[in-house]
Every structure is written in structure tokens, then in C-alpha cells.
Protein backbone atom coordinates (compact mmCIF):
# COMPACT_ATOMS: atom_id res chain seq x y z
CA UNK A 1 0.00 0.00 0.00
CA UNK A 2 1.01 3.54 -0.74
CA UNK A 3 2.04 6.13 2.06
CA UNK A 4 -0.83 8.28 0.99
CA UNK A 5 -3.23 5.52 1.22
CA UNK A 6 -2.55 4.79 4.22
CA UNK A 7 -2.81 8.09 5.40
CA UNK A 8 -6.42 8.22 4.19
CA UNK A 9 -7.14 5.06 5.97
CA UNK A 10 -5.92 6.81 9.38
CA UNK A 11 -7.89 9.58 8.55
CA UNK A 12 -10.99 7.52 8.55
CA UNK A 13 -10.14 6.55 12.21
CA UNK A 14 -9.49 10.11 13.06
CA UNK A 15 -5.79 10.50 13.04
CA UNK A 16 -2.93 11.56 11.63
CA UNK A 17 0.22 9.80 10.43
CA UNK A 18 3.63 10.66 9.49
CA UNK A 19 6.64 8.76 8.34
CA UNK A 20 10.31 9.35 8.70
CA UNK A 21 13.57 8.59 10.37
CA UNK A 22 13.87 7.62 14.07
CA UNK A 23 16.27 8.63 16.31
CA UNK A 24 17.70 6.10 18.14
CA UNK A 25 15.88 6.13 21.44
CA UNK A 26 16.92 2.95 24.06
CA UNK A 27 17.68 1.20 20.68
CA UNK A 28 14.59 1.39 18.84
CA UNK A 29 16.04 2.47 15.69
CA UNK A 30 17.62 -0.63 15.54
CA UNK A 31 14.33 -2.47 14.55
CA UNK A 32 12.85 -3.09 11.15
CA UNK A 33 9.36 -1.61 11.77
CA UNK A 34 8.60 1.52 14.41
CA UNK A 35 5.62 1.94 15.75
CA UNK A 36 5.00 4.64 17.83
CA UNK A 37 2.05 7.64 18.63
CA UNK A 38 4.16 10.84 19.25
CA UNK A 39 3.29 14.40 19.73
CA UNK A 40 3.27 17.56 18.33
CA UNK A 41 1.97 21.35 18.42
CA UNK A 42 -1.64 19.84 17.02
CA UNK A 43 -1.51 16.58 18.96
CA UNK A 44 -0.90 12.91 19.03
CA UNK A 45 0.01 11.46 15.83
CA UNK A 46 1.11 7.84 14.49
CA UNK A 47 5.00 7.56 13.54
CA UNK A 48 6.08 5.23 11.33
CA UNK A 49 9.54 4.36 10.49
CA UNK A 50 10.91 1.15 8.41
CA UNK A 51 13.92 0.45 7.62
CA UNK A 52 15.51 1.10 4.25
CA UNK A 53 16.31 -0.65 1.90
CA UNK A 54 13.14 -2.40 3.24
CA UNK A 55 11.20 -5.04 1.37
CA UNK A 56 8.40 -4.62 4.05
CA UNK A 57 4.77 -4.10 3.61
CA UNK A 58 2.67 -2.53 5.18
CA UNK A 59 -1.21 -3.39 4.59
CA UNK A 60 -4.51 -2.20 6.18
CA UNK A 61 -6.87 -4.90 6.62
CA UNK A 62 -9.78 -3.47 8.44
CA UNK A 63 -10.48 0.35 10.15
CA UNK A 64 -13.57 0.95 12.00
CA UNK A 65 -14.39 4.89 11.98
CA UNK A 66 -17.10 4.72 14.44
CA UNK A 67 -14.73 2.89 16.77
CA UNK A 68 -11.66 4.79 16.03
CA UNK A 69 -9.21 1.43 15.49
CA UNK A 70 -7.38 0.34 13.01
CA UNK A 71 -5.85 -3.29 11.86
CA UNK A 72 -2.61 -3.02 10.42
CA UNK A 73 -0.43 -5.76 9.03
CA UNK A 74 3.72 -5.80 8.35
CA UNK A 75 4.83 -8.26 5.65
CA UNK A 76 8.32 -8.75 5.07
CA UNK A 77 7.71 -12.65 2.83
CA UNK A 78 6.68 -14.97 5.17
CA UNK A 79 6.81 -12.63 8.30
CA UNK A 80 3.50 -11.29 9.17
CA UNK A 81 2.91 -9.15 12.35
CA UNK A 82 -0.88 -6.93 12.78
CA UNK A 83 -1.46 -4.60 15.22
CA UNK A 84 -4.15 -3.12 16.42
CA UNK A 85 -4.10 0.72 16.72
CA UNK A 86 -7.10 2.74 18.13
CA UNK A 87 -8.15 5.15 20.84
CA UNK A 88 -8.81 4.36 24.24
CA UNK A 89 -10.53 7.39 26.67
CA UNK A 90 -7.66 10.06 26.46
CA UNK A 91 -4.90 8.49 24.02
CA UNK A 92 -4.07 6.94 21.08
CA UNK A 93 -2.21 3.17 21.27
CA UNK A 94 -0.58 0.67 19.46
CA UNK A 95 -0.49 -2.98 20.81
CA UNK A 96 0.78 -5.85 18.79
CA UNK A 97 -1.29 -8.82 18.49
CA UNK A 98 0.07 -12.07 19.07
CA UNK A 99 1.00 -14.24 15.80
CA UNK A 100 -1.14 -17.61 16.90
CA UNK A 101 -4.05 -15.30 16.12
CA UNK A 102 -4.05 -14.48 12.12
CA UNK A 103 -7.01 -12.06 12.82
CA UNK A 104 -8.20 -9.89 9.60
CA UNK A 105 -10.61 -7.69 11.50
CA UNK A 106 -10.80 -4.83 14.18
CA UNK A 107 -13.28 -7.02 16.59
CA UNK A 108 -11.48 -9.92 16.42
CA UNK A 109 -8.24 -8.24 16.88
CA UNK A 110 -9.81 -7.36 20.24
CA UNK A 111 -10.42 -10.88 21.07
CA UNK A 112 -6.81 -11.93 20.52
CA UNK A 113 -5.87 -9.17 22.86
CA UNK A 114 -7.48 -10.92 25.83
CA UNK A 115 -6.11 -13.54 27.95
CA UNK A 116 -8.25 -16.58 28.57
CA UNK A 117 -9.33 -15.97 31.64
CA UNK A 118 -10.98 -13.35 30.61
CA UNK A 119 -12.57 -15.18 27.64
CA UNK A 120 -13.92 -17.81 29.68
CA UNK A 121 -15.26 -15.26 32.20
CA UNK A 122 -17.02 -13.45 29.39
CA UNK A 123 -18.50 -16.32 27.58
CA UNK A 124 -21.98 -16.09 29.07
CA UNK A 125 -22.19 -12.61 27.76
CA UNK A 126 -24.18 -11.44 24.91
CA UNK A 127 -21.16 -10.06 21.88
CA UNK A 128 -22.20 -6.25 21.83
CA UNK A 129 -21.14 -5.76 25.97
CA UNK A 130 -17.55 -8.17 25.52
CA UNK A 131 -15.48 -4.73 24.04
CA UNK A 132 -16.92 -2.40 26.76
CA UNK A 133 -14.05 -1.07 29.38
CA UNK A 134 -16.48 -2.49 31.88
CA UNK A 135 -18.88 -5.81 32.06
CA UNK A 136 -20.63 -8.01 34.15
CA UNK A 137 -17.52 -9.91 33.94
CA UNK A 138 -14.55 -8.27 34.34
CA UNK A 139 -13.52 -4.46 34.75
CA UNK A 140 -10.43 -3.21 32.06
CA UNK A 141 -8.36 -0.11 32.84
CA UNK A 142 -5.68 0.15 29.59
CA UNK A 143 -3.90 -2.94 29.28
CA UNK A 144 -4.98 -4.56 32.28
CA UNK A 145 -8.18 -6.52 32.56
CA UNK A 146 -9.60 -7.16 36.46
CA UNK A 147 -11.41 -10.03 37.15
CA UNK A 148 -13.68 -10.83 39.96
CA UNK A 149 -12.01 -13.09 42.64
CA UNK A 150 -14.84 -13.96 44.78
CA UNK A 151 -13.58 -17.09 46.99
CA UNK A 152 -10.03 -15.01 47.68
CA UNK A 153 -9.67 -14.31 51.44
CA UNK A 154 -6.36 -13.06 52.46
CA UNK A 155 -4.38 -11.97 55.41
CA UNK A 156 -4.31 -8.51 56.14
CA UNK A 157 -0.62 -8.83 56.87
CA UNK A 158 -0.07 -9.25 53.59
CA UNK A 159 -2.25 -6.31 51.87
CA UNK A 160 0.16 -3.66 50.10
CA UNK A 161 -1.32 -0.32 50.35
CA UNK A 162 -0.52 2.08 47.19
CA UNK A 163 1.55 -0.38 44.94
CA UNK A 164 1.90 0.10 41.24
CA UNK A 165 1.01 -1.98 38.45
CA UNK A 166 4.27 -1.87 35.94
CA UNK A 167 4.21 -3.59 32.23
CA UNK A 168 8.25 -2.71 31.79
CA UNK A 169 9.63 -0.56 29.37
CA UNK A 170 9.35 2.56 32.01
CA UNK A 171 5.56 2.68 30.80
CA UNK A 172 3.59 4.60 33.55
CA UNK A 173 2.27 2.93 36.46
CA UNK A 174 -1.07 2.23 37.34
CA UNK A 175 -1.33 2.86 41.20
CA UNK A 176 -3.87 0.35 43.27
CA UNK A 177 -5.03 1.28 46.45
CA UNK A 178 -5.23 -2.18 47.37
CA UNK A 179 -2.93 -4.92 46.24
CA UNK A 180 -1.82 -8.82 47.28
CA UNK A 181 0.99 -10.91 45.06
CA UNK A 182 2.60 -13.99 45.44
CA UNK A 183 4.83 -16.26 43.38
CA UNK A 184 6.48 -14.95 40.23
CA UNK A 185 10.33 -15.34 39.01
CA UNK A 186 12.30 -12.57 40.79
CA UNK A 187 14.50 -10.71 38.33
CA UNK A 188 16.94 -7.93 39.34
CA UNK A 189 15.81 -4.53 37.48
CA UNK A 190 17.71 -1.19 36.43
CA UNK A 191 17.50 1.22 33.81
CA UNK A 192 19.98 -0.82 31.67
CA UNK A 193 17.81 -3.77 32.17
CA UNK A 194 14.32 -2.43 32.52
CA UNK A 195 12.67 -5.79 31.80
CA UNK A 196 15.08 -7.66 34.28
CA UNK A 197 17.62 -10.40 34.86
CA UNK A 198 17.06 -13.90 36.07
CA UNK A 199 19.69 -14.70 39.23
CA UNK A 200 21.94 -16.59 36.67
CA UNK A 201 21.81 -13.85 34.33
CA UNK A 202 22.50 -10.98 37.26
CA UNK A 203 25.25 -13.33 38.64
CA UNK A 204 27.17 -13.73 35.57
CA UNK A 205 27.87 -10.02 35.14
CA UNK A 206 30.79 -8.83 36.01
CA UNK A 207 31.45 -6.89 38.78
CA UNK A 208 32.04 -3.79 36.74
CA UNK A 209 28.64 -4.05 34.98
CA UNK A 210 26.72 -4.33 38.13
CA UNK A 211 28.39 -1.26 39.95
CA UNK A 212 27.19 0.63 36.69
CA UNK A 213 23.66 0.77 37.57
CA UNK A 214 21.41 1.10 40.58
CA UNK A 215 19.22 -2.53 40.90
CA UNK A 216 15.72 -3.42 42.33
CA UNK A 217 14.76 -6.84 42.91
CA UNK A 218 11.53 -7.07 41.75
CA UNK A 219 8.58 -10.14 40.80
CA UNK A 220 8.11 -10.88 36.97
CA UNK A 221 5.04 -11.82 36.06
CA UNK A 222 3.58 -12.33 39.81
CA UNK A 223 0.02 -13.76 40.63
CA UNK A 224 -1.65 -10.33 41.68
CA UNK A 225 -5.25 -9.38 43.22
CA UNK A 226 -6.25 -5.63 43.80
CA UNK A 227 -9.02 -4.00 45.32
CA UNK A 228 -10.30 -0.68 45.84
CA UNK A 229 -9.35 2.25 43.50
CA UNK A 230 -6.63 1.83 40.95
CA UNK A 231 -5.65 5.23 39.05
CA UNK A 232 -3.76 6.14 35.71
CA UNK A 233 -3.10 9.90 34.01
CA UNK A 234 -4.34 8.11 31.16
CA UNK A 235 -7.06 6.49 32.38
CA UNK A 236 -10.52 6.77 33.89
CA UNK A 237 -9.90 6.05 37.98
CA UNK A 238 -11.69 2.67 38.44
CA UNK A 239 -13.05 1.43 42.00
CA UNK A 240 -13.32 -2.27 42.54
CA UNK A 241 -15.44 -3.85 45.21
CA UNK A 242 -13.66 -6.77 46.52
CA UNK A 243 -10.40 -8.79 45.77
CA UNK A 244 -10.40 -8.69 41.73
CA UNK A 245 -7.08 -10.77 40.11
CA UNK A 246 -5.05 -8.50 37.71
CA UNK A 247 -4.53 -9.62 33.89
CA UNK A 248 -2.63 -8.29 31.37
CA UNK A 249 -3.40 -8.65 27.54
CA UNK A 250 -1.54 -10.57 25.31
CA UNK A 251 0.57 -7.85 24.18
CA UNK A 252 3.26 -9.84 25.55
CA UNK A 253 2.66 -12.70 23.67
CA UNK A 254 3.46 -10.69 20.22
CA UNK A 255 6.99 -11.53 18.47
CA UNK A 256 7.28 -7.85 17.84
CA UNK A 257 6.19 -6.69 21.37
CA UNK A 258 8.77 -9.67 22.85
CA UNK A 259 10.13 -7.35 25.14
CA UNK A 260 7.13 -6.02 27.03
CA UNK A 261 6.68 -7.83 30.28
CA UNK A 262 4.62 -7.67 33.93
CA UNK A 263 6.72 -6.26 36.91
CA UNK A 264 5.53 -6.15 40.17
């Protein structure tokens, strides 16, 4: 597809794109396809950067104007990525969708994005309420999807009062009034490493790498239950009534979003 139809396709959703060179920002420049919403004096916009020479396409398969989301697909021969990009409340977003789901529309690009828990919780419910931010079945604040936890009981030794919810990358946290984790691989975490090291992978640094930066053990991918109000600048503050366990989409699960990960 051409640059300027793809523009028009964008426009249909409501937004502007622009294509260019990338600086090279924590190595990003360094990939084969950027995708990215930036900002300028009229707003948020969609960057776009491949790399040249590039034998990459880039194809739009589906854009919903009444939604505001787009499906967008990256085909370099038999490599095929989509993503779904869209507006959600305040901003726009790009999320990649994982490749076990060849999806060619908008709604069931939303599908892939939930984990099955959350499929199986909504599969009593009637199609037109499963996109809403909030159902019978589950509550969803950004990337995170909160689903009721009715049997949990748990200590209130144990309750962590004003923790944040981190995805890695130094995305913004979303703060929980309430919060209760367990299990998880610990991983050692610093601004060179902002997705973390495994104990084997911390320990076989050398001593000179580790003075470099400051480190934070931390839980990847924890079990996690919240409760009460969770807040985001981006988001709509949600209040949850009772223990609700904390889900992230399958983002993660997307060959060209490898690196984005849950830190707690």
C-alpha cells in the first residue's frame, strides 16, 4: 500500500500519520518496523519508520471509523505481524497482536488481545457488551483486565497499600489502592535492564557491569489481586469492590512486542 493511502485510511479513524527517520531512542532504531504515537503542536500522531532498503509491507486490513481502530499488518515474505491501533478514553495506542491469532478484522483483533481468563469469564455474555471497558464480567483499565475473585480471602498482613502496576519498558504505572501478590520469578531490574535479569543472568555479570547501575529486585510476572481504586493519568480512575485478580493482555505474547513484560 502507498504512504498516501494509508494516510487516508488513518484519517478515517481520526488521526494523523507521518513517516520518517527515528532517532535512536533505548535502541529502537535498531528495529525493522517503528511503531509509535508521538506528539506535536496539534496533537498525538502515528509515527512510522521502516527500515531502508526495506522489502516490508505494510497493509490495512480493516479500520472501524465509528470505533476509532485500526488493523494493520507488516509483511516482510513470510513474516507477518498486525497490530491493532485505536483510541482508548484520552490516548491513542498501538499494541501488537500475538501471531497464533491471524485475525483480519478490528473485533477480532480485540479478542486476541485478551487472555483466557478473561474469555472464559465473558462467555456467558451477549457479543455487543464483551469490548466495553467495563462488564458483568470483568472491569479493564488500559492494558490490564480485572477479574472478579470472589472465593479469595487473604491476610491482612499481607495487603500492600498504594503499589503500582508496571508492564516494563518505564511505561507509567497504574497505582492500586489495594494490592496482594505472590509467586512470580524474581528478576533484578535497572534502567539498563528495565525488563530484568534472572539470578543466573544478574550473577554472571561482572562486577564492573553491576556497579554501573542502581538494581531493584523485583517479581516478573507475579500472581496479583487488587481492590479498591486503581488510578492512571491516562485512564478513567476505576473502584473495585472486593479482591479482583489482575490480567494483562496478550501484548506480551506478540513476536514484535517480545520485550514487554509484567513487573511487580
Amino acid at each position: 500500500m502507498t504512504a498516501d493511502f494509508i494516510e487516508r485510511s488513518f484519517a478515517k479513524m481520526g488521526a494523523r500519520v507521518k513517516f520518517g527517520e527515528a532517532t535512536s531512542e533505548r535502541g529502537v532504531a535498531r528495529r525493522e518496523l517503528l511503531l509509535d504515537v508521538r506528539i506535536d503542536k496539534r496533537g498525538e500522531y502515528f509515527f512510522i519508520r521502516r527500515q531502508e532498503p526495506s522489502r516490508m509491507e505494510l497493509i490495512v486490513l480493516d479500520v472501524q471509523p465509528r470505533d476509532r481502530h485500526l488493523l494493520l499488518l507488516s509483511r516482510n515474505g513470510r513474516d507477518k505481524h498486525r497490530f491493532l491501533l485505536g483510541h482508548d478514553e484520552r490516548h491513542w495506542f498501538v499494541a501488537g497482536i500475538t501471531e497464533i491469532a491471524p485475525v483480519s478484522r478490528v473485533q477480532d483483533a480485540k479478542q486476541a488481545l485478551k487472555p483466557e481468563a478473561v474469555l472464559v469469564s465473558e462467555h456467558w455474555l451477549r457479543p455487543k457488551y464483551r469490548d466495553r471497558r467495563t462488564n458483568a464480567a470483568r472491569i479493564r483499565q488500559g492494558e490490564w483486565f480485572f477479574v472478579p475473585a470472589l472465593a479469595l480471602q487473604v491476610d491482612s498482613w499481607f495487603v500492600l497499600r498504594n503499589e503500582p502496576l508496571v508492564r516494563g519498558r518505564g511505561s507509567k504505572p497504574h497505582m492500586c489502592e489495594e494490592l496482594y501478590r505472590f509467586g512470580g520469578e524474581t528478576v533484578y531490574v535497572s534502567p539498563g535492564a528495565a525488563n530484568g535479569l534472572t539470578e543466573g543472568e544478574y550473577q554472571a555479570l561482572s562486577p564492573k557491569e553491576r556497579q554501573r547501575w542502581s538494581w531493584r529486585v523485583m517479581k516478573r510476572n507475579p500472581k496479583v489481586y487488587v481492590r479498591g481504586r486503581v488510578r492512571h493519568s491516562d485512564h478513567a480512575t476505576v473502584a473495585l469492590d472486593g479482591w479482583h485478580e489482575v490480567l494483562m493482555n496478550t501484548e506480551n505474547l506478540s513476536q514484535a512486542m517480545s520485550d514487554v513484560v509484567f513487573l511487580d
